[in-house]
Protein backbone atom coordinates (compact mmCIF):
# COMPACT_ATOMS: atom_id res chain seq x y z
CA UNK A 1 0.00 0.00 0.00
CA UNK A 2 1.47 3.28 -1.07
CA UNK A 3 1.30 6.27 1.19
CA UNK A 4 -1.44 8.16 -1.15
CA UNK A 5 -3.63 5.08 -1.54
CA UNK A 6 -7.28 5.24 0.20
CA UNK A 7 -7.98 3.02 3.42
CA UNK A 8 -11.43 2.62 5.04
CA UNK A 9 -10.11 2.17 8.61
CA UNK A 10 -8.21 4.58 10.99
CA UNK A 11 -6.39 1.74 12.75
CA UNK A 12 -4.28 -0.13 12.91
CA UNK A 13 -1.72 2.51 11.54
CA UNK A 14 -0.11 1.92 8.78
CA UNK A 15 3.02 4.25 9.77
CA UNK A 16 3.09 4.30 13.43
CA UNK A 17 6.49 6.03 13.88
CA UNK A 18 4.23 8.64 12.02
CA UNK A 19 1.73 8.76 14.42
CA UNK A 20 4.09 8.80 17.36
CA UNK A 21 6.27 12.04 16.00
CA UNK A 22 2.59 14.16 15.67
CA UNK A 23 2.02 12.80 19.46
CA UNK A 24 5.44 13.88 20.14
CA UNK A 25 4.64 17.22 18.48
CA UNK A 26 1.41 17.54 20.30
CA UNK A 27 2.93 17.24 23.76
CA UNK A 28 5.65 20.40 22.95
CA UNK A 29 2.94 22.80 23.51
CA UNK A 30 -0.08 24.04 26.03
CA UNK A 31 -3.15 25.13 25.44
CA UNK A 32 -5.01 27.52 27.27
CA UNK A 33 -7.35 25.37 29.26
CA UNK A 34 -4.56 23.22 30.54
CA UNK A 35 -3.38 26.14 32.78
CA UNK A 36 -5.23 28.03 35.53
CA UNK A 37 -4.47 31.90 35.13
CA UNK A 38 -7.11 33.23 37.28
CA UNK A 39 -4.48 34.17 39.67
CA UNK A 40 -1.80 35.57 37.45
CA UNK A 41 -5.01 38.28 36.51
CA UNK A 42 -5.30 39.29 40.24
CA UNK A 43 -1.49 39.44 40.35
CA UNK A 44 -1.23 41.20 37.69
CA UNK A 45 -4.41 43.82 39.12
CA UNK A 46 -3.01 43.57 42.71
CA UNK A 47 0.49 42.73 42.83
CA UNK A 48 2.59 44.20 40.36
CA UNK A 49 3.71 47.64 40.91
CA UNK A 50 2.85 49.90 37.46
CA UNK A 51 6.95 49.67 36.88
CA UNK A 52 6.37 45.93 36.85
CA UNK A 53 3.66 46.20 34.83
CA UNK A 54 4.67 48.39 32.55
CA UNK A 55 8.27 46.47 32.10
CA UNK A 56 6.09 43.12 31.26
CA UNK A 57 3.59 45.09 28.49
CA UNK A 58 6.53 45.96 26.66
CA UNK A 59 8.32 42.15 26.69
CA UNK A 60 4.85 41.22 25.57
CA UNK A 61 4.86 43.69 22.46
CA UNK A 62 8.15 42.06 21.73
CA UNK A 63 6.86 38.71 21.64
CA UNK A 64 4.04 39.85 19.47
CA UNK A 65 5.88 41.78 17.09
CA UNK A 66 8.07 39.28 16.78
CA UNK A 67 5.52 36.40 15.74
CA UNK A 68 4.26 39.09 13.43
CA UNK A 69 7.64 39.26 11.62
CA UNK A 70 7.90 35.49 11.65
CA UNK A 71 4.58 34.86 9.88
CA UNK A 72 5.93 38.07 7.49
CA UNK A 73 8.67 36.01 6.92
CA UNK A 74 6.98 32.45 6.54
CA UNK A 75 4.36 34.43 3.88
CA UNK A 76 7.01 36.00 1.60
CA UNK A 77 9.20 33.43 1.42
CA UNK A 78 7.11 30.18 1.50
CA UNK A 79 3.84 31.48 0.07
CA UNK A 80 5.37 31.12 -3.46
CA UNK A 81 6.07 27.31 -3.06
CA UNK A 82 3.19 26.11 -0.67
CA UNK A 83 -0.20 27.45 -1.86
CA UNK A 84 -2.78 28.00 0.63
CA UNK A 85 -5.35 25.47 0.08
């Protein structure tokens, strides 16, 4: 059976080194429901002085700008070869 050929069952896989490297991927990151951050808001309300605050609003602009120059990045140079489907 060739990789592109059509099966009728999920399992049992027919690559399952396949199946454990997108389980591997899977575990790399969180998502949102998986962690509590109720009390990082009331820190962040309560806690943090507005030096603090401001100091952490501006490595989170970073962070952002940065993904935004990444996906900049991603669109000019890999649009041309992998069209969006």
């Amino acid at each position: 059976m060739s990789l592109l050929e059509e099966r009728h069952v999920y399992k049992p896989f027919r690559y399952p080194w396949a199946y454990d490297a997108w389980l591997t991927q899977q575990r790399i990151h969180w998502l949102p429901e998986e962690v509590p951050l109720a009390d990082d808001v009331k820190d962040w309300s309560k806690k943090l002085t507005d030096s603090e605050r401001n100091l952490l609003t501006q490595i989170f602009r970073f962070f952002v700008q940065a993904d935004v120059e990444v996906n900049n990045c991603y669109m000019k140079h890999y649009s041309r070869v992998f069209k969006p489907t």
